[in-house]
PDB file of N, CA and C in Angstrom:
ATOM      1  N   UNK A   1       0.842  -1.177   0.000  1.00  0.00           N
ATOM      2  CA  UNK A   1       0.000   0.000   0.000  1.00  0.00           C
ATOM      3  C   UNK A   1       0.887   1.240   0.000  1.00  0.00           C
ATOM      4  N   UNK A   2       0.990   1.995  -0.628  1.00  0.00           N
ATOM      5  CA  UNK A   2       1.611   3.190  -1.223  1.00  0.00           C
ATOM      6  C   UNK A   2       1.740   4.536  -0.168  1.00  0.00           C
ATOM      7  N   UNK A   3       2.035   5.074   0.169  1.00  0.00           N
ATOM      8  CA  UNK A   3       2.242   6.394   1.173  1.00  0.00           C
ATOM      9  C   UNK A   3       1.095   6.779   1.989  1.00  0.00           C
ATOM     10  N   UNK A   4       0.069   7.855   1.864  1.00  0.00           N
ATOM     11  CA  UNK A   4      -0.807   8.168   2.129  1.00  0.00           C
ATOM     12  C   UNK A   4      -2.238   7.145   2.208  1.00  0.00           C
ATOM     13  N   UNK A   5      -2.424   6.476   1.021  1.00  0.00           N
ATOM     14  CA  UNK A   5      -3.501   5.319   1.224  1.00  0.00           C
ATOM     15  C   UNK A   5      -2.856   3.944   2.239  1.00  0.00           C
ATOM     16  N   UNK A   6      -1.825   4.161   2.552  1.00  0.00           N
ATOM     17  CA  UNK A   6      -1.622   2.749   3.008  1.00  0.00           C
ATOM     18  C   UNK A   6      -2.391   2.830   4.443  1.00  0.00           C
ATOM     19  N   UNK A   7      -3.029   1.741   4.586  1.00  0.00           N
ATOM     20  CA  UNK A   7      -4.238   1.578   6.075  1.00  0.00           C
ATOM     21  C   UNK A   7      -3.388   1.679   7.407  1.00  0.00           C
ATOM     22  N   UNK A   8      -3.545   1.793   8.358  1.00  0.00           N
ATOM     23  CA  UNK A   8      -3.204   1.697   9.658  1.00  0.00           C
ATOM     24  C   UNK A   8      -3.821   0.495  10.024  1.00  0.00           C
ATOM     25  N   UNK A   9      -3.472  -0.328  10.461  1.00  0.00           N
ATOM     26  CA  UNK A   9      -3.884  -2.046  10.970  1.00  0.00           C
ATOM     27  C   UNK A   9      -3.020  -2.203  12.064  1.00  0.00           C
ATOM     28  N   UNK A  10      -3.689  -2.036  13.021  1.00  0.00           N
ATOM     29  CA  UNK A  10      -3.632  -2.547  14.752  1.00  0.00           C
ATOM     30  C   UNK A  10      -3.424  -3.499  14.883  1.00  0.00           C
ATOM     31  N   UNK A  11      -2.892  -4.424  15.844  1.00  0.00           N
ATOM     32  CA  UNK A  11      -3.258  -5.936  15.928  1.00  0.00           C
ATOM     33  C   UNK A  11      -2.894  -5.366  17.811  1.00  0.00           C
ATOM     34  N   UNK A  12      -3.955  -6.272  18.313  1.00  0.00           N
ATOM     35  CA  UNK A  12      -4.398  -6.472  19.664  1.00  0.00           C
ATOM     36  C   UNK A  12      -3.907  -7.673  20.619  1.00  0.00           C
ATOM     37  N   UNK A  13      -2.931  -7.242  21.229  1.00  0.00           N
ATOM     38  CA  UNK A  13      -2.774  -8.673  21.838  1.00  0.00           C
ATOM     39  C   UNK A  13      -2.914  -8.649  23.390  1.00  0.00           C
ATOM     40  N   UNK A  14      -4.149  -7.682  23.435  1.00  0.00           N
ATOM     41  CA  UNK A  14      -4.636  -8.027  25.202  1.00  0.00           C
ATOM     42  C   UNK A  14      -6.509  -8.186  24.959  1.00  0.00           C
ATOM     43  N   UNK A  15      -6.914  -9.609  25.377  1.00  0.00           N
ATOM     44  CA  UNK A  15      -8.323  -9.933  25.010  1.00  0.00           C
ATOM     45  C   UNK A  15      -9.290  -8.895  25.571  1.00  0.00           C
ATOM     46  N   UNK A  16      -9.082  -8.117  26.157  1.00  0.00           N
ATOM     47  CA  UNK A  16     -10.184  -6.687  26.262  1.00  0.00           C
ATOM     48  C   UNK A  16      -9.584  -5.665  25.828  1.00  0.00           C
ATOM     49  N   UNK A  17      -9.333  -5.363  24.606  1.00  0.00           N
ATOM     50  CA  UNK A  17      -8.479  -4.430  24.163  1.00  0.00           C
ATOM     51  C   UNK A  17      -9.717  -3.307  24.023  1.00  0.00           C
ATOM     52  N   UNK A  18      -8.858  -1.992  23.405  1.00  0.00           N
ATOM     53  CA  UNK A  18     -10.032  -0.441  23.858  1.00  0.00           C
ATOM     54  C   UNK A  18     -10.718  -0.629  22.750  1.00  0.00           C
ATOM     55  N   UNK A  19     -11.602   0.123  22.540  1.00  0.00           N
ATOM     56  CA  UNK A  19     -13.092   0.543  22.061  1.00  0.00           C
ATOM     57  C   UNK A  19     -12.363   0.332  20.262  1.00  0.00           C
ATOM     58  N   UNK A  20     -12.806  -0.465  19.845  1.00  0.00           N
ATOM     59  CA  UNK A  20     -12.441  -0.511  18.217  1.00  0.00           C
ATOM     60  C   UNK A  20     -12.706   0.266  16.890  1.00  0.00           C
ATOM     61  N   UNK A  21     -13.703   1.568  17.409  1.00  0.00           N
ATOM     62  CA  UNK A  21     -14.573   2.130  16.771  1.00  0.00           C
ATOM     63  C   UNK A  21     -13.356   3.150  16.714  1.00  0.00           C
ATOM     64  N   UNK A  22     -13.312   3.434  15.007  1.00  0.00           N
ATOM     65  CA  UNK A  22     -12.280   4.518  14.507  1.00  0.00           C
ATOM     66  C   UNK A  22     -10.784   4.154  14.066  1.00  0.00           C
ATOM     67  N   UNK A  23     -10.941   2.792  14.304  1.00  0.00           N
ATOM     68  CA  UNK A  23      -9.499   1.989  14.106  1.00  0.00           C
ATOM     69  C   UNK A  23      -9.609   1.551  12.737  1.00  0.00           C
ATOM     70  N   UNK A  24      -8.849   1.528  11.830  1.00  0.00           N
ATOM     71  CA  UNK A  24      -8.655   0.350  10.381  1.00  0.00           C
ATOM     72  C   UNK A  24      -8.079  -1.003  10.805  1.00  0.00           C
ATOM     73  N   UNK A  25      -8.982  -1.794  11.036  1.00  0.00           N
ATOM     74  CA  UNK A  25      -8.992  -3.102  11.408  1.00  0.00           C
ATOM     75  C   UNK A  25      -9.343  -4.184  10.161  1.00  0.00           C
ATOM     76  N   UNK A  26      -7.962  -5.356  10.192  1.00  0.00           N
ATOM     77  CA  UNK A  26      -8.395  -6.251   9.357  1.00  0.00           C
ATOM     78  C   UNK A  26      -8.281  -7.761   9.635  1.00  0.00           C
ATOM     79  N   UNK A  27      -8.825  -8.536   9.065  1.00  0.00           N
ATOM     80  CA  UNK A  27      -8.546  -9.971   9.689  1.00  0.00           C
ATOM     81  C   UNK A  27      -7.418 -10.164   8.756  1.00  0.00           C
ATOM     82  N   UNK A  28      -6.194 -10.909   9.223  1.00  0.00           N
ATOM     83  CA  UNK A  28      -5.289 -11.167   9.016  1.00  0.00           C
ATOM     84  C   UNK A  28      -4.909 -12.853   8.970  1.00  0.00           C
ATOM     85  N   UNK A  29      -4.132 -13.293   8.165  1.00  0.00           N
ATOM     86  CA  UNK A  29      -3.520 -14.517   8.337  1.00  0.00           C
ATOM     87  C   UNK A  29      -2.199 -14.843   8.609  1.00  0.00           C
ATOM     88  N   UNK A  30      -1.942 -15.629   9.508  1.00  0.00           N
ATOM     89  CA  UNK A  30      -0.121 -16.185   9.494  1.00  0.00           C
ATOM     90  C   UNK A  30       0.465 -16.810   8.050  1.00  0.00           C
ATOM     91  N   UNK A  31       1.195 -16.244   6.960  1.00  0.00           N
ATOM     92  CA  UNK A  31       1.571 -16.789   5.721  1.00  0.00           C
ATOM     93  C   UNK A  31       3.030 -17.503   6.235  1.00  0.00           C
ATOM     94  N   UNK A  32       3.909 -17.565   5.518  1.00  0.00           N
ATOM     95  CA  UNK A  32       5.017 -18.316   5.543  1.00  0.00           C
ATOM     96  C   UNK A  32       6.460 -17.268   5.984  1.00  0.00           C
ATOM     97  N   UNK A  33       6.065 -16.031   5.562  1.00  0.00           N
ATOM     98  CA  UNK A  33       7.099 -14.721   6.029  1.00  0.00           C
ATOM     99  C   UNK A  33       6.638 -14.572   7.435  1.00  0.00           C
ATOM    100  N   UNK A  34       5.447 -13.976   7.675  1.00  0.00           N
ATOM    101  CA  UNK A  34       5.136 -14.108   8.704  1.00  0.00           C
ATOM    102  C   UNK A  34       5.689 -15.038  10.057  1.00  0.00           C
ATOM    103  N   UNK A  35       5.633 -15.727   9.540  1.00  0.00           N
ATOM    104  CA  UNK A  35       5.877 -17.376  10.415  1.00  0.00           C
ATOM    105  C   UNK A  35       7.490 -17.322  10.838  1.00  0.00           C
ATOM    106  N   UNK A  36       8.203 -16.763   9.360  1.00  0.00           N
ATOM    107  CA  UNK A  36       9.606 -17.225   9.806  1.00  0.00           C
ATOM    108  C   UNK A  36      10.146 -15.890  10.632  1.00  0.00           C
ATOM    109  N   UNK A  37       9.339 -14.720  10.252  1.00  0.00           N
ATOM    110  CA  UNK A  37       9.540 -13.551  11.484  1.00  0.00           C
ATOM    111  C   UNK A  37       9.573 -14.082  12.623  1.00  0.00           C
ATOM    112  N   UNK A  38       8.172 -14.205  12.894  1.00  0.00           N
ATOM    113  CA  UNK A  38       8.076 -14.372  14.388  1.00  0.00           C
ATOM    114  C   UNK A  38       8.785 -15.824  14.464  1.00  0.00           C
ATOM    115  N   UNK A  39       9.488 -16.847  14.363  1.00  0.00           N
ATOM    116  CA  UNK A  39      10.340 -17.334  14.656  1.00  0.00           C
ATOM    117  C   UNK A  39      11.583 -16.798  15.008  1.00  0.00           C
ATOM    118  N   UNK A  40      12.346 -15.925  14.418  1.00  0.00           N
ATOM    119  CA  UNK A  40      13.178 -15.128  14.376  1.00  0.00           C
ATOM    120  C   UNK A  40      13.314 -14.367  15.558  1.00  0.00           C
ATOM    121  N   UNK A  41      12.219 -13.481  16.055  1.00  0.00           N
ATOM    122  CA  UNK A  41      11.656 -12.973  17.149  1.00  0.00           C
ATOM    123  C   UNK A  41      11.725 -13.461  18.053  1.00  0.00           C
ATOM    124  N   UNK A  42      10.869 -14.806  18.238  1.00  0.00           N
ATOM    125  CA  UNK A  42      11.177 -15.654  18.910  1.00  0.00           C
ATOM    126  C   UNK A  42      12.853 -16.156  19.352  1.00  0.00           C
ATOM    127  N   UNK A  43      13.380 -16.213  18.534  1.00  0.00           N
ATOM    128  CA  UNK A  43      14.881 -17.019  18.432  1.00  0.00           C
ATOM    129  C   UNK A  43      16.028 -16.083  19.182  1.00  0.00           C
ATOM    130  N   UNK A  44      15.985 -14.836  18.382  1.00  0.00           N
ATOM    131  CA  UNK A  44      16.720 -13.005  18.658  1.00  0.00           C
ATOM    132  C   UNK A  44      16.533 -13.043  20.433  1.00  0.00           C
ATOM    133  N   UNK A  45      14.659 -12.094  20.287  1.00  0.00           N
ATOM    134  CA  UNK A  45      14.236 -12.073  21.272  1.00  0.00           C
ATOM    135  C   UNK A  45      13.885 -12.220  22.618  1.00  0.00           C
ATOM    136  N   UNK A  46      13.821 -13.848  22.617  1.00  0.00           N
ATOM    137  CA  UNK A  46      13.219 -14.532  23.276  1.00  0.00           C
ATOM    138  C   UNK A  46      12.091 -14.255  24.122  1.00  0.00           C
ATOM    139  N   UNK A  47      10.652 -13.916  23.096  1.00  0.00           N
ATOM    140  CA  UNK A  47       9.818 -13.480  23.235  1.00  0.00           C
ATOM    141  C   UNK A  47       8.898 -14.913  23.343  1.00  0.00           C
ATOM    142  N   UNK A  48       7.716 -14.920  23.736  1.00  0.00           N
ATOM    143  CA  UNK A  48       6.500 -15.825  24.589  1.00  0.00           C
ATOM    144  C   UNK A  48       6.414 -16.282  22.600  1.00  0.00           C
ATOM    145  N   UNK A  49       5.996 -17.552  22.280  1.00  0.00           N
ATOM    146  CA  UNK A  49       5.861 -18.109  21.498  1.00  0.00           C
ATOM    147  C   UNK A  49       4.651 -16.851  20.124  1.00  0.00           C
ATOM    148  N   UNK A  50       3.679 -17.122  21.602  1.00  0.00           N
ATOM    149  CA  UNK A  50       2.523 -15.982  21.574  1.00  0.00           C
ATOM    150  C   UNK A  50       2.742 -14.792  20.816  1.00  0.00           C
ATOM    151  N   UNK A  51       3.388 -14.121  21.695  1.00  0.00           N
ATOM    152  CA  UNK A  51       3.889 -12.837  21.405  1.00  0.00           C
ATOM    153  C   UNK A  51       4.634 -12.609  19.998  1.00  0.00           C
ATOM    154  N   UNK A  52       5.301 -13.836  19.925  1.00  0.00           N
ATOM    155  CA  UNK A  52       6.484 -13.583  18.745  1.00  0.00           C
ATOM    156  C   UNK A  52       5.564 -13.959  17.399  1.00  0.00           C
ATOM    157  N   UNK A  53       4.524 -14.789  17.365  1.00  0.00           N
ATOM    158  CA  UNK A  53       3.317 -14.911  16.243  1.00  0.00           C
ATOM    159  C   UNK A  53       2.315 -13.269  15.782  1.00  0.00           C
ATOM    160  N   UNK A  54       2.448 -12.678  16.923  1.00  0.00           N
ATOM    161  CA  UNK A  54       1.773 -11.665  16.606  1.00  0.00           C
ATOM    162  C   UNK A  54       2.043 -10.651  16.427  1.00  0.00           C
ATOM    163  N   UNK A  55       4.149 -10.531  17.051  1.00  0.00           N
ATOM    164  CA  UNK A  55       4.670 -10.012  15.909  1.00  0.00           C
ATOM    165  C   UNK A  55       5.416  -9.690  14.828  1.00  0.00           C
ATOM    166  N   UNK A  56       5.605 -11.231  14.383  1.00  0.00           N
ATOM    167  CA  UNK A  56       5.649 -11.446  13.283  1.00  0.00           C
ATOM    168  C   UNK A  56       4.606 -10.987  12.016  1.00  0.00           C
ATOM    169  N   UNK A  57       3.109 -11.383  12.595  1.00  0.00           N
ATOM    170  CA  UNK A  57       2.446 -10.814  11.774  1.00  0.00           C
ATOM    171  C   UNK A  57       2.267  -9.086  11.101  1.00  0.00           C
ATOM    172  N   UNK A  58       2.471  -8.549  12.699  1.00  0.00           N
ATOM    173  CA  UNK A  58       2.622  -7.058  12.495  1.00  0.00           C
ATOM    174  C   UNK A  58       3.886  -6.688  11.617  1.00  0.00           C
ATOM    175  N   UNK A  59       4.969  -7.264  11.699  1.00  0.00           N
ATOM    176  CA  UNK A  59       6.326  -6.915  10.619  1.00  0.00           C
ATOM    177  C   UNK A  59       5.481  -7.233   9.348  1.00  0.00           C
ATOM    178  N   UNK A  60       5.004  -8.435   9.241  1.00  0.00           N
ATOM    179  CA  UNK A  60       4.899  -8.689   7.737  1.00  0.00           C
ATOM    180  C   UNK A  60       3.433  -7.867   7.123  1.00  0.00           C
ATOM    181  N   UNK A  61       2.685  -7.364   8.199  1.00  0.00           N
ATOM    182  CA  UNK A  61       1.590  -6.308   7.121  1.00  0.00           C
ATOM    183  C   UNK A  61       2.292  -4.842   7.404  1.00  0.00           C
ATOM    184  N   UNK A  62       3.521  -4.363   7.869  1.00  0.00           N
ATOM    185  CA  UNK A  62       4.183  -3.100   8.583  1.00  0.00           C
ATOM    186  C   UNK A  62       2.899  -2.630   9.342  1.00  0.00           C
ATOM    187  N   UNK A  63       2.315  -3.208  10.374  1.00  0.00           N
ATOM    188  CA  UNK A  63       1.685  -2.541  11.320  1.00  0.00           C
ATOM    189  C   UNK A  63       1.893  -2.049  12.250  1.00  0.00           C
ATOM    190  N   UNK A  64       1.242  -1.281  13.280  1.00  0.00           N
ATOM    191  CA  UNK A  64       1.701  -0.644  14.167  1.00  0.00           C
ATOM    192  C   UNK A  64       1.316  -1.694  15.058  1.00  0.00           C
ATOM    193  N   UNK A  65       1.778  -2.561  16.031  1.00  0.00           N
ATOM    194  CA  UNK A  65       1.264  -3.125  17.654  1.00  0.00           C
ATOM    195  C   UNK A  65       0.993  -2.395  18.348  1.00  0.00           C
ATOM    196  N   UNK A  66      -0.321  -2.484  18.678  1.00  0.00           N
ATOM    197  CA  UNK A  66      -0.965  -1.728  20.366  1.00  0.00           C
ATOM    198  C   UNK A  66      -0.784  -3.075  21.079  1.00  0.00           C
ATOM    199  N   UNK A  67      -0.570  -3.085  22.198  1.00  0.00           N
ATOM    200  CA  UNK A  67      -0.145  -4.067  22.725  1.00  0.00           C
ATOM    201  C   UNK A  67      -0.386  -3.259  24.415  1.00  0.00           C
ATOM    202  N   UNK A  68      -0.573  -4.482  25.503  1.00  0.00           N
ATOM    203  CA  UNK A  68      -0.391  -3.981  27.176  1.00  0.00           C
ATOM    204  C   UNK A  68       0.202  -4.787  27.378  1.00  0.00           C
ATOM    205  N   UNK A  69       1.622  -5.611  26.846  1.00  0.00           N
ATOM    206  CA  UNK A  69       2.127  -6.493  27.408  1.00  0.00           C
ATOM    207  C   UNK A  69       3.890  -6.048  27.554  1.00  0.00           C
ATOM    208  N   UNK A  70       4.416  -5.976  28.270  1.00  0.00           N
ATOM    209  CA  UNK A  70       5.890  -5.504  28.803  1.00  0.00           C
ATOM    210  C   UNK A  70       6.654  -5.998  27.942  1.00  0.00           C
ATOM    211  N   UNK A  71       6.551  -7.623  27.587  1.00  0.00           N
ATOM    212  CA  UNK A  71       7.245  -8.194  26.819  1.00  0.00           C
ATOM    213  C   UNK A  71       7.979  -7.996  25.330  1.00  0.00           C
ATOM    214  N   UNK A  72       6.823  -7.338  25.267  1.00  0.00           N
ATOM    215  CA  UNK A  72       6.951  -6.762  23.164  1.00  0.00           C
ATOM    216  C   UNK A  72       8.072  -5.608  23.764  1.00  0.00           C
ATOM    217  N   UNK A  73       8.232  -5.137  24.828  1.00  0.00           N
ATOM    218  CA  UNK A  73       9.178  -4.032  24.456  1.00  0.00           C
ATOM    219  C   UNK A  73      10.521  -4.588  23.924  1.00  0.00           C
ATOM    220  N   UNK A  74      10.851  -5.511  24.225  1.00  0.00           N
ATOM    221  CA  UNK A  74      12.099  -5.959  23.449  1.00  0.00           C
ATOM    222  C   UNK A  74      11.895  -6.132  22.459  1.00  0.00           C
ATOM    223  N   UNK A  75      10.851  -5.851  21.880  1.00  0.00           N
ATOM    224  CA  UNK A  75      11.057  -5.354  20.244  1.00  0.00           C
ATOM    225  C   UNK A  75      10.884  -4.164  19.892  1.00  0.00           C
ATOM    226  N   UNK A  76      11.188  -2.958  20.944  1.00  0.00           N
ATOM    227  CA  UNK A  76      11.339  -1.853  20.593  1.00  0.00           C
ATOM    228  C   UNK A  76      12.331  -1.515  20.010  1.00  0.00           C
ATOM    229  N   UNK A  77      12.294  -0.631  18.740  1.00  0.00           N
ATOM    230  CA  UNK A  77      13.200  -0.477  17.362  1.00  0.00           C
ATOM    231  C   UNK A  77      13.534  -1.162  16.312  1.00  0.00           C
ATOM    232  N   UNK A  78      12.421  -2.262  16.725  1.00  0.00           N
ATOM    233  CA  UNK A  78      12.577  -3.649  15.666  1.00  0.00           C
ATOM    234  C   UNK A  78      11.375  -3.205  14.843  1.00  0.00           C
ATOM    235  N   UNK A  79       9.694  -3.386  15.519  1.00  0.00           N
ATOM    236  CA  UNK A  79       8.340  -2.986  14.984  1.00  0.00           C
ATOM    237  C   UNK A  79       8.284  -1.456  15.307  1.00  0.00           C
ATOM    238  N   UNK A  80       6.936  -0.927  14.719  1.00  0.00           N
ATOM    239  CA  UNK A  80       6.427   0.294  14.944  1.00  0.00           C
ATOM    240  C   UNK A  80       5.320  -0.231  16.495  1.00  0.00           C
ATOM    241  N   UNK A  81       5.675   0.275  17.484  1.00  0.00           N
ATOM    242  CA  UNK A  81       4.590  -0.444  18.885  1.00  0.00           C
ATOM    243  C   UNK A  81       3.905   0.613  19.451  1.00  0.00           C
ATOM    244  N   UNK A  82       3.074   0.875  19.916  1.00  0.00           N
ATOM    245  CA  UNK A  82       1.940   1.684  20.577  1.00  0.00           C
ATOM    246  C   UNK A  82       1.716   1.055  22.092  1.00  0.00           C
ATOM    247  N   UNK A  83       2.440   1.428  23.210  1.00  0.00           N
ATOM    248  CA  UNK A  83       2.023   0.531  24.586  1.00  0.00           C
ATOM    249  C   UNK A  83       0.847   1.301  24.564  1.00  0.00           C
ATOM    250  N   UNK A  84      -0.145   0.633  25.391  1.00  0.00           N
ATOM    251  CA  UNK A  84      -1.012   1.283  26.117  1.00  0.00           C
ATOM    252  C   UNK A  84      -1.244   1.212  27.695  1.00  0.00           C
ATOM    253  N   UNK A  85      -1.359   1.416  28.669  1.00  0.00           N
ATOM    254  CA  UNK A  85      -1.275   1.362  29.922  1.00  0.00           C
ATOM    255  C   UNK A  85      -0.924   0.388  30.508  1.00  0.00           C
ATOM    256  N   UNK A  86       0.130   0.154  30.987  1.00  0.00           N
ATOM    257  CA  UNK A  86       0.390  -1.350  31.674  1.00  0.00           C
ATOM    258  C   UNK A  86      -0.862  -1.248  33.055  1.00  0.00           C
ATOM    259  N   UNK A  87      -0.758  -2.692  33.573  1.00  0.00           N
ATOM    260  CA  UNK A  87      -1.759  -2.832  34.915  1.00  0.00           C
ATOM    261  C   UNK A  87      -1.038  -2.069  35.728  1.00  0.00           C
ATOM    262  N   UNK A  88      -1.435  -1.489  36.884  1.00  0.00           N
ATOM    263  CA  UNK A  88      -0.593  -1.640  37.886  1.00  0.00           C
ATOM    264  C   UNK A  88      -0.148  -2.852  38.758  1.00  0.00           C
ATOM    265  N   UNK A  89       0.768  -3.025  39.547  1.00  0.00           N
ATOM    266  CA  UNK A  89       1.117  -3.840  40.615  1.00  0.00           C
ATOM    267  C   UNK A  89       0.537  -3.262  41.967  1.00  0.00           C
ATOM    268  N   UNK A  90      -0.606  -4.327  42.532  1.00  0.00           N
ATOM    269  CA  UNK A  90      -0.567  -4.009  43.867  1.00  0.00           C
ATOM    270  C   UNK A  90      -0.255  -4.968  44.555  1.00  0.00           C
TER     271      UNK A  90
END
């Protein structure tokens, strides 16, 4: 997707993620690039199996990750990532 038209595509990896309304959201598949990313990720990283599938996927559509999980930060400067509020600890 080319400069200006290219979509913004989120991918969510906390199961109550925020309000979806206003987001460019798409269903996505794991292909074979995909796969060997987040292996890679996995391998580099040593990111949650989990984690490294989803973002792999985000490298291979160049998405941005919103994500509430601590873990993806070790892929900060690798993906484009968006934290959003960690929990607190009480």
């Amino acid at each position: 997707m080319p400069g200006s038209e290219k979509a913004l595509c989120r991918l969510f990896s906390h199961k109550n993620g925020p309000n979806l309304h206003g987001f460019d959201s798409r269903r996505a598949h794991h292909d074979e690039p995909a796969l060997l990313e987040a292996s890679r990720f996995k391998a580099e990283k040593r990111i949650p199996l989990a984690d490294a599938l989803i973002a792999g996927l985000a490298s291979r559509l160049s998405a941005v990750l919103v994500h509430k999980d601590s873990e993806f930060e070790a892929l900060n400067g690798v993906l484009d990532l968006e934290a959003l509020p960690y929990k607190s600890e009480t």
